[in-house]
N, C-alpha and C. Protein backbone atom coordinates (compact mmCIF):
# COMPACT_ATOMS: atom_id res chain seq x y z
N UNK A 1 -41.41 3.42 -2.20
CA UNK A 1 -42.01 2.10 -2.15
C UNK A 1 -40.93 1.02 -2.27
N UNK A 2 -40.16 1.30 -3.07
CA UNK A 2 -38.57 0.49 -3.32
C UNK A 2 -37.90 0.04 -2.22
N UNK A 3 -37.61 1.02 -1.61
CA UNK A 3 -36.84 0.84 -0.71
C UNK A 3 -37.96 0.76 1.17
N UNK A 4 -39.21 0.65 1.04
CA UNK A 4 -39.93 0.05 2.23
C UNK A 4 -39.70 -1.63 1.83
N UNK A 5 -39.61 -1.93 0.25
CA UNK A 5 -39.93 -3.67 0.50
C UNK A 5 -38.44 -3.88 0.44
N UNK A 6 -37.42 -3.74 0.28
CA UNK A 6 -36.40 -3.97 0.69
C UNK A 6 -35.63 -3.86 1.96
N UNK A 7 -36.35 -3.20 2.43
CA UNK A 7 -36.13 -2.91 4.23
C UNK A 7 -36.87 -4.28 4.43
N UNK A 8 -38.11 -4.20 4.10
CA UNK A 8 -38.95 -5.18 4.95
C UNK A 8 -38.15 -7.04 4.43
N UNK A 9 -37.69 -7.12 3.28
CA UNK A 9 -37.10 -8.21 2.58
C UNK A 9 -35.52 -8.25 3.55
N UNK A 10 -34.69 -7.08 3.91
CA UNK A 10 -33.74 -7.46 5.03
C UNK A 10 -34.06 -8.01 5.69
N UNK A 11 -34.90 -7.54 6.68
CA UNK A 11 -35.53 -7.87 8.01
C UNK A 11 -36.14 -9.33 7.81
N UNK A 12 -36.45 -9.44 6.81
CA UNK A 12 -37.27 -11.10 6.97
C UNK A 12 -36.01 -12.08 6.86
N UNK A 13 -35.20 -11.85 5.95
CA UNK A 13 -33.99 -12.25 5.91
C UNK A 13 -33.40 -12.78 7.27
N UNK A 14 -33.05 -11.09 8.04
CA UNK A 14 -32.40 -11.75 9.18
C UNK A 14 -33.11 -11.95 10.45
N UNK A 15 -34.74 -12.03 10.61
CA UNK A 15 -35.55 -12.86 11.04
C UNK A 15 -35.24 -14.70 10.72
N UNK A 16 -34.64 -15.16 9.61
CA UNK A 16 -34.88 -16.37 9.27
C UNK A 16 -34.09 -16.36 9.47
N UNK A 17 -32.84 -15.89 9.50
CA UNK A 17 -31.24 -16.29 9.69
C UNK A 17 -31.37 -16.65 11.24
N UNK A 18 -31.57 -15.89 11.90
CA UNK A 18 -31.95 -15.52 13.77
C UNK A 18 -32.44 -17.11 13.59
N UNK A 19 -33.46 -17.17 13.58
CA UNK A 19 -34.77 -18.48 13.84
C UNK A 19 -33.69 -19.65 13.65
N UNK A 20 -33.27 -19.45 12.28
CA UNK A 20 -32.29 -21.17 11.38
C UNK A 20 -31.24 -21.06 13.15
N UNK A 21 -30.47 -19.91 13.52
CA UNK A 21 -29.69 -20.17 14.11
C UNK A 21 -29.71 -20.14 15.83
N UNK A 22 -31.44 -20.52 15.75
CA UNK A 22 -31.60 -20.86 17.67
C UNK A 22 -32.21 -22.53 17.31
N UNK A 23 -32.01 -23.09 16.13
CA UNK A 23 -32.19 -24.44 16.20
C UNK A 23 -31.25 -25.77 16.52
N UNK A 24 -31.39 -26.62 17.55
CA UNK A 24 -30.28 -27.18 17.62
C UNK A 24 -30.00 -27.95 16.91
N UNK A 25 -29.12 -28.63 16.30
CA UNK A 25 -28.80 -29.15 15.30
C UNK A 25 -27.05 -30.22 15.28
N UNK A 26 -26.60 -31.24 14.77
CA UNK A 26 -25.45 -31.71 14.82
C UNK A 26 -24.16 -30.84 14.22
N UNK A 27 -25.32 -30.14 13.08
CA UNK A 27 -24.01 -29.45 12.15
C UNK A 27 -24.03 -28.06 12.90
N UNK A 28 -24.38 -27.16 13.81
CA UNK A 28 -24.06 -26.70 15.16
C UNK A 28 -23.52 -27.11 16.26
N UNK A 29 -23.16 -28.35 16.51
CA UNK A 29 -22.50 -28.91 17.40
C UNK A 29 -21.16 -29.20 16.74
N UNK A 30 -21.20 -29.55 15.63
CA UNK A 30 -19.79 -30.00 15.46
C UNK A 30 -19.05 -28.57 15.10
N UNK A 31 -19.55 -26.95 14.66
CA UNK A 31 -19.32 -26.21 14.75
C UNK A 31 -18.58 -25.40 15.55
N UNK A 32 -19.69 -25.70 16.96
CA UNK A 32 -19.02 -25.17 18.44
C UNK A 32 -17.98 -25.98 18.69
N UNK A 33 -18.22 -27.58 18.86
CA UNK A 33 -16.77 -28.86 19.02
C UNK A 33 -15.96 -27.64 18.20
N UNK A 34 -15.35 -27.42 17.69
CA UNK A 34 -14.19 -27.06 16.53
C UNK A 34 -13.94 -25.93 16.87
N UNK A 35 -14.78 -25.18 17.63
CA UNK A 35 -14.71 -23.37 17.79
C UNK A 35 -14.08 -23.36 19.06
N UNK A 36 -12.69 -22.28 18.65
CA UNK A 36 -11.82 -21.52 19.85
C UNK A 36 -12.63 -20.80 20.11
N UNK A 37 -13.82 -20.09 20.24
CA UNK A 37 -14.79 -18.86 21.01
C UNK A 37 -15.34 -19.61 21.89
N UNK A 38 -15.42 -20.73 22.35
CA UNK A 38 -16.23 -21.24 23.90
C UNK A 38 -15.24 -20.44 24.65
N UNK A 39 -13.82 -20.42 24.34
CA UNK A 39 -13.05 -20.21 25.97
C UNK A 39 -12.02 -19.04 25.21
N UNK A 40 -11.65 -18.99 26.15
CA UNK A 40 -10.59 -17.67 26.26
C UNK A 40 -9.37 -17.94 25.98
N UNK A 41 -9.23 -19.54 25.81
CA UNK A 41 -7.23 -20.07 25.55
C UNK A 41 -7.08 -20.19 24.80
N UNK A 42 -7.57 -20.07 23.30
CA UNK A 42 -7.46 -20.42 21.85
C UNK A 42 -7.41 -21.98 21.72
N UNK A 43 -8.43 -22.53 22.32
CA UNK A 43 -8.52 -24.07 22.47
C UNK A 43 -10.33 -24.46 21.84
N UNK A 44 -9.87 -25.38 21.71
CA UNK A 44 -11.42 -26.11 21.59
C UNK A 44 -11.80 -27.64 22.21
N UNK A 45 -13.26 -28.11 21.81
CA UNK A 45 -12.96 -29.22 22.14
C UNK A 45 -12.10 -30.47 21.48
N UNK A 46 -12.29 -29.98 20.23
CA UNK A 46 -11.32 -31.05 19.23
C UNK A 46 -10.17 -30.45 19.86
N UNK A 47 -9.84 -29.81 20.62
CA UNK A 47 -8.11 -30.12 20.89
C UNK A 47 -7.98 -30.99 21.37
N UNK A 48 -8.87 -31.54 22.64
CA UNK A 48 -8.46 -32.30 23.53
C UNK A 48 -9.15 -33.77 23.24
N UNK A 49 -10.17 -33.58 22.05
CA UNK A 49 -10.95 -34.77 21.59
C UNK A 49 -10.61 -34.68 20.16
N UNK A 50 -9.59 -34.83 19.44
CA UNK A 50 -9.92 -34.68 17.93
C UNK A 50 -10.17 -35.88 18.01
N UNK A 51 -11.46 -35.85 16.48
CA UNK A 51 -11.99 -36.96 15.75
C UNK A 51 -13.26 -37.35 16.98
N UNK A 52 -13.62 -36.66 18.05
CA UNK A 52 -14.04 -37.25 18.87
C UNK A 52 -13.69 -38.56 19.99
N UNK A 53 -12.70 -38.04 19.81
CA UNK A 53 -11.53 -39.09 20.84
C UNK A 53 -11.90 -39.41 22.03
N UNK A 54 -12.35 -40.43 22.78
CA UNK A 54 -12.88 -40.30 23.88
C UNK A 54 -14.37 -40.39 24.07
N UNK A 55 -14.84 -39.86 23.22
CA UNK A 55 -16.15 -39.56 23.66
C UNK A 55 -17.31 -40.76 22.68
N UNK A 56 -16.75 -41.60 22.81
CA UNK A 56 -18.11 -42.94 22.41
C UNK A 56 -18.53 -43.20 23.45
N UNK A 57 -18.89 -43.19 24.62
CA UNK A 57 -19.60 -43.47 25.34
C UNK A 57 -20.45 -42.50 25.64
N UNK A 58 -20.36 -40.97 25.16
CA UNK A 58 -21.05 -39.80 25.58
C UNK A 58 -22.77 -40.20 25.08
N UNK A 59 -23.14 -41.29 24.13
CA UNK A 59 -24.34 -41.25 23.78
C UNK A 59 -25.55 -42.08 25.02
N UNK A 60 -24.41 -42.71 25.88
CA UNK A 60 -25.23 -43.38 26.82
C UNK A 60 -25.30 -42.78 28.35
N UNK A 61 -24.60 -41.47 27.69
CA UNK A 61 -25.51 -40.19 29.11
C UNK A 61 -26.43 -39.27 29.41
N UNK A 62 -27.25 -39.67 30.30
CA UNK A 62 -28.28 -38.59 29.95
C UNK A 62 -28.26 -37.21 29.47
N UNK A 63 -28.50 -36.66 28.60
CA UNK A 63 -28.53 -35.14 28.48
C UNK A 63 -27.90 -34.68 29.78
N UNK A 64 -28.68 -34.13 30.90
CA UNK A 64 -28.15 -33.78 32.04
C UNK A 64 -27.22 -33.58 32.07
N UNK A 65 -26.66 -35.01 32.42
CA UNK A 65 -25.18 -35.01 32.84
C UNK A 65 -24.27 -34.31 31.61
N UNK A 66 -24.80 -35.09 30.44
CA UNK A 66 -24.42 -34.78 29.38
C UNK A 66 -23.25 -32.98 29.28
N UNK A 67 -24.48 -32.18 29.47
CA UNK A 67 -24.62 -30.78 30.11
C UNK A 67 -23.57 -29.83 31.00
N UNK A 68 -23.22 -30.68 32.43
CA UNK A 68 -22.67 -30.97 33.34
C UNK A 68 -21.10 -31.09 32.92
N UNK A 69 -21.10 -32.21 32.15
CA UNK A 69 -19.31 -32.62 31.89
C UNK A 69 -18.89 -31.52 30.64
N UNK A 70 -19.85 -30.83 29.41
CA UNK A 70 -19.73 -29.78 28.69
C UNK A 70 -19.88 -28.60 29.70
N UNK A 71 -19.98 -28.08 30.33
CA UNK A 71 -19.77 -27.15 31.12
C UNK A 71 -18.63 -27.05 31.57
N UNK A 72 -18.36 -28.37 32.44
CA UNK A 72 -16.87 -28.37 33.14
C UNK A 72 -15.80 -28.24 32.14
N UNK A 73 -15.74 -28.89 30.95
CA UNK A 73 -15.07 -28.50 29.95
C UNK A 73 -14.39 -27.21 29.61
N UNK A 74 -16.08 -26.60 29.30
CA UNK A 74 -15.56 -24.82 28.92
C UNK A 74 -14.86 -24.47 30.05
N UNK A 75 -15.18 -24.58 31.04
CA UNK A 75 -14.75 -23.58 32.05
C UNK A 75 -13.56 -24.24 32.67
N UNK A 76 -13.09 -25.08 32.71
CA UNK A 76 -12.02 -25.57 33.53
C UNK A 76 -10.83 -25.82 32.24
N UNK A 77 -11.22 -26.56 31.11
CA UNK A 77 -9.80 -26.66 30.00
C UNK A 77 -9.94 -25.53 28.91
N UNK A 78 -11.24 -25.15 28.72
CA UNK A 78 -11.51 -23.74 27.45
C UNK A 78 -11.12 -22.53 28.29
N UNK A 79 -10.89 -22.43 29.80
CA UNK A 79 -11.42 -21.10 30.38
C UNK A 79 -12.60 -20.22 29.98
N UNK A 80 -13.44 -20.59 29.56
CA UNK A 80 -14.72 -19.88 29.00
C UNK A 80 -15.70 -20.36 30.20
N UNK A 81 -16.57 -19.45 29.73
CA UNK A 81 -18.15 -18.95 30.21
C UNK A 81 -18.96 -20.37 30.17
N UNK A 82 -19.55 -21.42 31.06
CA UNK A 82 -20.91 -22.31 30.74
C UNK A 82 -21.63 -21.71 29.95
N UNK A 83 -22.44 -22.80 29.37
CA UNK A 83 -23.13 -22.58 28.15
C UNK A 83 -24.91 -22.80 29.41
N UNK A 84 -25.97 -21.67 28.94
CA UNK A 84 -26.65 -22.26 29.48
C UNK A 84 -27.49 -23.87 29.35
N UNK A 85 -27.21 -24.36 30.34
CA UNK A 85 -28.40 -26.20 29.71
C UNK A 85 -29.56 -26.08 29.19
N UNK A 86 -30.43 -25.11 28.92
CA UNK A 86 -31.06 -25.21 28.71
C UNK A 86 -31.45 -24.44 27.04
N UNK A 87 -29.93 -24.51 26.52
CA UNK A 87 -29.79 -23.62 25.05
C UNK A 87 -29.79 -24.12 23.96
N UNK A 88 -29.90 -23.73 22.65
CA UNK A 88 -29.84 -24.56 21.76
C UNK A 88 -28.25 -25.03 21.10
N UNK A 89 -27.69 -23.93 21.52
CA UNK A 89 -26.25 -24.39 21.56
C UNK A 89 -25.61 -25.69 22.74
N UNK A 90 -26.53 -25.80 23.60
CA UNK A 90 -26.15 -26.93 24.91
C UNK A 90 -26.47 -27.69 24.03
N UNK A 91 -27.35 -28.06 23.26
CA UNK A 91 -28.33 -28.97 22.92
C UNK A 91 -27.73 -29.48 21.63
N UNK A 92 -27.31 -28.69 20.46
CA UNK A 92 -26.38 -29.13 19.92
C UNK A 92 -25.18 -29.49 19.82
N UNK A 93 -24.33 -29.28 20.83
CA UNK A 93 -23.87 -29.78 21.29
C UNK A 93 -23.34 -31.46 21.77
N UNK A 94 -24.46 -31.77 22.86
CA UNK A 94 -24.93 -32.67 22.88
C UNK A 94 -24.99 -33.56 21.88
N UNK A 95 -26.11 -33.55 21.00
CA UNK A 95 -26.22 -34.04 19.74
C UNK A 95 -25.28 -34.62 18.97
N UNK A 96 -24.16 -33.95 18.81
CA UNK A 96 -22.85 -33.76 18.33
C UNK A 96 -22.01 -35.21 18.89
N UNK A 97 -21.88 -34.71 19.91
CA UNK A 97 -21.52 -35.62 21.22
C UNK A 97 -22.16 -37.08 20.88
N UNK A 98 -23.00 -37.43 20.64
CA UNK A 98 -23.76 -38.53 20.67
C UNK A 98 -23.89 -38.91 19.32
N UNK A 99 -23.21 -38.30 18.38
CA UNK A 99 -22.88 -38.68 16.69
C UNK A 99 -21.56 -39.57 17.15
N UNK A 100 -20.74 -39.57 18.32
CA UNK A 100 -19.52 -40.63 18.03
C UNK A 100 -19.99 -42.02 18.84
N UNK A 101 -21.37 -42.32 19.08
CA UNK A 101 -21.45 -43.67 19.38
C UNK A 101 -21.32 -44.33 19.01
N UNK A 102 -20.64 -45.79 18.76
CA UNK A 102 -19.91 -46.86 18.44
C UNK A 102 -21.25 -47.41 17.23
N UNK A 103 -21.34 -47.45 16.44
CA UNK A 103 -22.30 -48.72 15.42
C UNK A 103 -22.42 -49.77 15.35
């Protein structure tokens, strides 16, 4: 009996871990921003944007495009894989992106 509710207490565990981590979120975006695993060169986007360099105007693009210029990113300066647009990692992302608009 011990060890069925402790199986079942893992599993809910990493049921909620799973769920917390398909939500998009800023503090997931600034995660991926910072993470050498988008691409294959040991780069990120803060290499080429630290502090978000550049990117105050990213809050007055549509998602879409938004999408579009993070794609070209990974794959042309990260050498990595597109992210799908329609992910919660695209999406935080994004988000992220649109935390350096001017106040």
């Amino acid at each position: 009996m011990k060890r069925i509710v402790m199986t079942a207490l893992t599993l809910a565990a990493l049921a909620a871990a799973a769920f917390a981590a398909r939500e998009a979120s800023v503090e997931r975006g600034k995660e991926l921003f910072e993470s050498k695993s988008l691409g294959s060169n040991r780069k990120s986007c803060a290499t080429c944007h630290p502090d978000g360099d550049k990117l105050q105007s990213a809050a007055s693009y549509p998602d879409q495009r938004l999408a579009k210029i993070v794609n070209l990113c990974i794959v042309s300066m990260l050498k990595g894989n597109p992210l799908p647009t329609d992910s919660n990692d695209m999406a935080s992302l994004i988000q992220y992106l649109k935390s350096f608009a001017p106040r």
